[in-house]
Protein backbone atom coordinates (compact mmCIF):
# COMPACT_ATOMS: atom_id res chain seq x y z
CA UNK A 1 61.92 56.86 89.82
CA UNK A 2 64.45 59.82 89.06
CA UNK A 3 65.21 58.24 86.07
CA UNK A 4 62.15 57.57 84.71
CA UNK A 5 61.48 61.13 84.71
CA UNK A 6 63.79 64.36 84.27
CA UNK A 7 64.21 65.87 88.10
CA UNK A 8 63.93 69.56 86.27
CA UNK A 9 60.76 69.16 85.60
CA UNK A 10 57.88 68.77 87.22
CA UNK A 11 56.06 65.30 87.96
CA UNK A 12 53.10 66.35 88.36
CA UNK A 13 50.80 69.94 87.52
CA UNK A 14 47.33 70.63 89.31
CA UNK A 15 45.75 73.03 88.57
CA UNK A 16 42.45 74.69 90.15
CA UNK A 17 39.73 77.46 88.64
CA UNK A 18 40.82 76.70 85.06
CA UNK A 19 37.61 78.11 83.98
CA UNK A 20 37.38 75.53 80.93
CA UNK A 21 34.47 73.17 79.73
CA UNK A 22 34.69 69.74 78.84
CA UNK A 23 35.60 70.09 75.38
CA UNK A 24 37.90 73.29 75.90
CA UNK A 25 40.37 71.22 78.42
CA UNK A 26 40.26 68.17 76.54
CA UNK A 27 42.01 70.63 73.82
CA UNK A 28 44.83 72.02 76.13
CA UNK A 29 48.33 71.07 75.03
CA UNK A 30 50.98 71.61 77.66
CA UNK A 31 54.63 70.12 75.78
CA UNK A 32 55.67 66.79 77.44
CA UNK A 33 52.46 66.61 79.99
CA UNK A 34 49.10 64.47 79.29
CA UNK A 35 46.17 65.21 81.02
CA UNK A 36 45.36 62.90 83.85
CA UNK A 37 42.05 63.58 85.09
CA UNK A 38 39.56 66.75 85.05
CA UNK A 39 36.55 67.99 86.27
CA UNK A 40 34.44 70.48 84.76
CA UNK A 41 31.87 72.57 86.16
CA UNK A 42 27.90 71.30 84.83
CA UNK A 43 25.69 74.43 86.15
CA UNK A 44 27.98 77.18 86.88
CA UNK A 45 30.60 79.14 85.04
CA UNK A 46 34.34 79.14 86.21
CA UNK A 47 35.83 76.66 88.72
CA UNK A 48 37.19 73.36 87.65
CA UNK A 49 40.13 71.47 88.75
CA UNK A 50 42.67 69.07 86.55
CA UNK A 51 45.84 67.17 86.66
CA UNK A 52 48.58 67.20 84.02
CA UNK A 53 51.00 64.28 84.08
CA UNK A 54 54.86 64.19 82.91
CA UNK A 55 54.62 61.76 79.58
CA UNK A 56 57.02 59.41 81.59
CA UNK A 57 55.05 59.02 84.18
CA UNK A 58 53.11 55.93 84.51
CA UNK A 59 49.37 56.75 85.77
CA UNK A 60 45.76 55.71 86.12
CA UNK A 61 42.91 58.16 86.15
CA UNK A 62 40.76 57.84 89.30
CA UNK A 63 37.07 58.43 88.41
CA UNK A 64 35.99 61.13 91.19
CA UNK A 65 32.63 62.71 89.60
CA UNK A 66 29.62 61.37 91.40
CA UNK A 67 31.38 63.44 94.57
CA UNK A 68 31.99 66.77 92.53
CA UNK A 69 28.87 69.50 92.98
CA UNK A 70 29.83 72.98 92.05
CA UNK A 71 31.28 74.94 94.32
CA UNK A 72 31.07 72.81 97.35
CA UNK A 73 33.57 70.19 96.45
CA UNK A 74 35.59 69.74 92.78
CA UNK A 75 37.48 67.39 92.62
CA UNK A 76 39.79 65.37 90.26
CA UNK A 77 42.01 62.34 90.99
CA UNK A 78 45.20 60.44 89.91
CA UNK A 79 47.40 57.09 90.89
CA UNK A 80 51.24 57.05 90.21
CA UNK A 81 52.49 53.36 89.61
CA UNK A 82 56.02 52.68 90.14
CA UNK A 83 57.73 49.21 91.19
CA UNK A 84 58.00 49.89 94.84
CA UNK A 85 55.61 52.88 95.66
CA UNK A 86 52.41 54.49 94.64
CA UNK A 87 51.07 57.41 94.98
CA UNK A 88 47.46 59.20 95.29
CA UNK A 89 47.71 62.77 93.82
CA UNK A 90 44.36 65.05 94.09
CA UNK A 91 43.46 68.53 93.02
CA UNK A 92 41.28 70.34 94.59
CA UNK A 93 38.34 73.00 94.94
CA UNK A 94 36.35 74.64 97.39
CA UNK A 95 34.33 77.69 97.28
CA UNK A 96 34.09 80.25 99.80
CA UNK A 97 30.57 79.98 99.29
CA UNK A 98 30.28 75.97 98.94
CA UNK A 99 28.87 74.08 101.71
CA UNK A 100 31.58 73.58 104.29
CA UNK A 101 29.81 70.57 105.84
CA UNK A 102 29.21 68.63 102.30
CA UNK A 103 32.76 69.21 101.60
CA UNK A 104 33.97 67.59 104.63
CA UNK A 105 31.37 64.55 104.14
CA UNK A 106 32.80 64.36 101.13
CA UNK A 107 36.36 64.63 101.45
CA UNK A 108 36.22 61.59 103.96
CA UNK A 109 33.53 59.46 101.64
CA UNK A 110 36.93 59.96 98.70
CA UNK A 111 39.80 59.09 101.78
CA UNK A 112 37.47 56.30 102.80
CA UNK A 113 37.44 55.09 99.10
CA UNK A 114 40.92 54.62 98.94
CA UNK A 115 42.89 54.83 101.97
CA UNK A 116 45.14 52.12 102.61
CA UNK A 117 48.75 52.01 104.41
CA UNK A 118 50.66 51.42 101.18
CA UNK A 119 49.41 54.46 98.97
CA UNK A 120 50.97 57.81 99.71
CA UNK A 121 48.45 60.80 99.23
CA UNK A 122 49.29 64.24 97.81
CA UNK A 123 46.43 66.67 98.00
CA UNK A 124 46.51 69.99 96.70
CA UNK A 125 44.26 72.90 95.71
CA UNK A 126 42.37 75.86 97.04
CA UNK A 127 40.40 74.87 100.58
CA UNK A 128 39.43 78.65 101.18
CA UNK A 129 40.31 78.10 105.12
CA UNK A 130 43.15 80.52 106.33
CA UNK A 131 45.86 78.13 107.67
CA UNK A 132 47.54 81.45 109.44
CA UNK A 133 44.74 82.14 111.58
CA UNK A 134 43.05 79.63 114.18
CA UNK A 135 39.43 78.65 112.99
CA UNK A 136 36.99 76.41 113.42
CA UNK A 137 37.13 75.07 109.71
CA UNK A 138 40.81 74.29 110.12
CA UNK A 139 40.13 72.54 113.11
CA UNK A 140 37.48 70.59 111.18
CA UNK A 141 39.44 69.64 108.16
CA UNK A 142 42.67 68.85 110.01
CA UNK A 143 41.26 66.55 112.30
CA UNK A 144 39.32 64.83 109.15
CA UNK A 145 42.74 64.64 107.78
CA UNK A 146 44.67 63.46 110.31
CA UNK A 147 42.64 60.70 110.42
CA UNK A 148 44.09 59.66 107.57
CA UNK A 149 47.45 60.43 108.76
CA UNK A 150 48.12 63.39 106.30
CA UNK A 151 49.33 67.18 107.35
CA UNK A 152 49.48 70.41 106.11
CA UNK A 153 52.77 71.38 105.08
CA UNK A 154 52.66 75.20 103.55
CA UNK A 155 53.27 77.83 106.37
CA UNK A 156 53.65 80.59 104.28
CA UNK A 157 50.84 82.82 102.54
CA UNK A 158 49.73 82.15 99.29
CA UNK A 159 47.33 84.78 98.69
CA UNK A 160 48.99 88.58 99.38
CA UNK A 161 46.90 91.55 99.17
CA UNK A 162 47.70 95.42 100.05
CA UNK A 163 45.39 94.67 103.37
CA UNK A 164 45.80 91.03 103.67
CA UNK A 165 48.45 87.90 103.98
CA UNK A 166 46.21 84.79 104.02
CA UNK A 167 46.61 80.60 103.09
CA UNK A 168 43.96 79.66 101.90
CA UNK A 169 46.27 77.31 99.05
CA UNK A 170 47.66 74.20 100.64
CA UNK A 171 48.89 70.57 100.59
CA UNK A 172 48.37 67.65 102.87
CA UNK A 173 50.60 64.49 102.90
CA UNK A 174 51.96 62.17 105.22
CA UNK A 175 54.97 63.84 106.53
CA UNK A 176 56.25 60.50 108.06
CA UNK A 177 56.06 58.80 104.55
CA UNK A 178 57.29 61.60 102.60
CA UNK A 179 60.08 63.10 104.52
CA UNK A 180 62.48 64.87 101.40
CA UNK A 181 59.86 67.15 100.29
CA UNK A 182 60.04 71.39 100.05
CA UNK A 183 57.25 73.57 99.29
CA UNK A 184 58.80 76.59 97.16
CA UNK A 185 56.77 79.68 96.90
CA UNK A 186 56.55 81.47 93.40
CA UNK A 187 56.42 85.33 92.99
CA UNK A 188 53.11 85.36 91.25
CA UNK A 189 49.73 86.31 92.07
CA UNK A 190 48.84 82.94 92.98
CA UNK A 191 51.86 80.84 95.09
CA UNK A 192 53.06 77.46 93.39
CA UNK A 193 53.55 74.95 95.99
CA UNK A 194 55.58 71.87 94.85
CA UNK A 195 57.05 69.04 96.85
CA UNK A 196 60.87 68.37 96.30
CA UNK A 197 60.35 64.96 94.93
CA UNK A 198 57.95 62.06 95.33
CA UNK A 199 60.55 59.67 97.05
């Protein structure tokens, strides 16, 4: 895998809020990344989620829409083929706002899709539940999750205010399958969180 792909750059970008319509994304040129899969708002401005994949990467798109709805769940989809593993990479949006419930029946209608034992799932995005602070919602998605064996892995805040330290960014993987991984904050206003590698 390393050398199918430089190990300075990254694999894979998601990306979440970018804001863009159909025909603006489809425009976007990032140097040495294709665009792997999308999704658009239909009836409301902003939001939007995509995936940008290294041009030596070898990917499908996975066709997510008819579980997207604005604000409650958005939601775009990717599968990494190499000889001996593959991997499930999804970006990710939830609203404060959405409806919590939907997004959960959701979420486990997608992992019910395509769970099986020999594809390893990245997911990533913007859940809008505070993994610093005990809650009912993080109860609630972690147990959904663990379900299907995956974990949140960032303990550090991603959103930092004068008033507040919250993590409300995260990503969920199986930390039995993917064991060389790191999750490196970024001083921005929004944290990057990136795994080491995909071994």
């Amino acid at each position: 895998m390393s050398s199918q792909c430089s190990t300075n750059l990254p694999h894979v970008l998601c990306f979440t809020e970018h804001h863009l319509h159909d025909h603006e994304i489809n425009s976007i040129y990032i140097n040495s990344f294709n665009l792997g899969a999308k999704y658009c708002r239909v009836n409301l401005k902003h939001g939007g989620v995509s995936i940008f994949v290294h041009e030596t990467m070898p990917f499908t798109t996975i066709n997510l829409s008819e579980f997207c709805i604005d604000q409650d769940i958005e939601i775009c989809a990717i599968k990494l083929h190499f000889s001996f593993v593959k991997f499930c990479v999804m970006s990710v949006y939830r609203a404060l706002t959405g409806n919590f419930i939907h997004f959960l029946s959701s979420l486990d209608s997608i992992l019910n899709l395509l769970y099986n034992n020999s594809l390893n799932f990245i997911i990533c995005g913007v859940f809008n539940i505070n993994y610093l602070e005990n809650s009912n919602g993080k109860f609630q998605l972690d147990s959904l999750l663990a379900f299907y064996n995956l974990q949140s892995v960032v303990d550090f805040p991603t959103r930092i205010t004068n008033s507040s330290h919250t993590t409300i960014d995260n990503i969920f993987l199986n930390k039995s399958k993917s064991k060389d991984f790191s999750i490196q904050p970024c001083p921005m206003d929004y944290q990057i969180m990136m795994p080491k590698s995909l071994h």
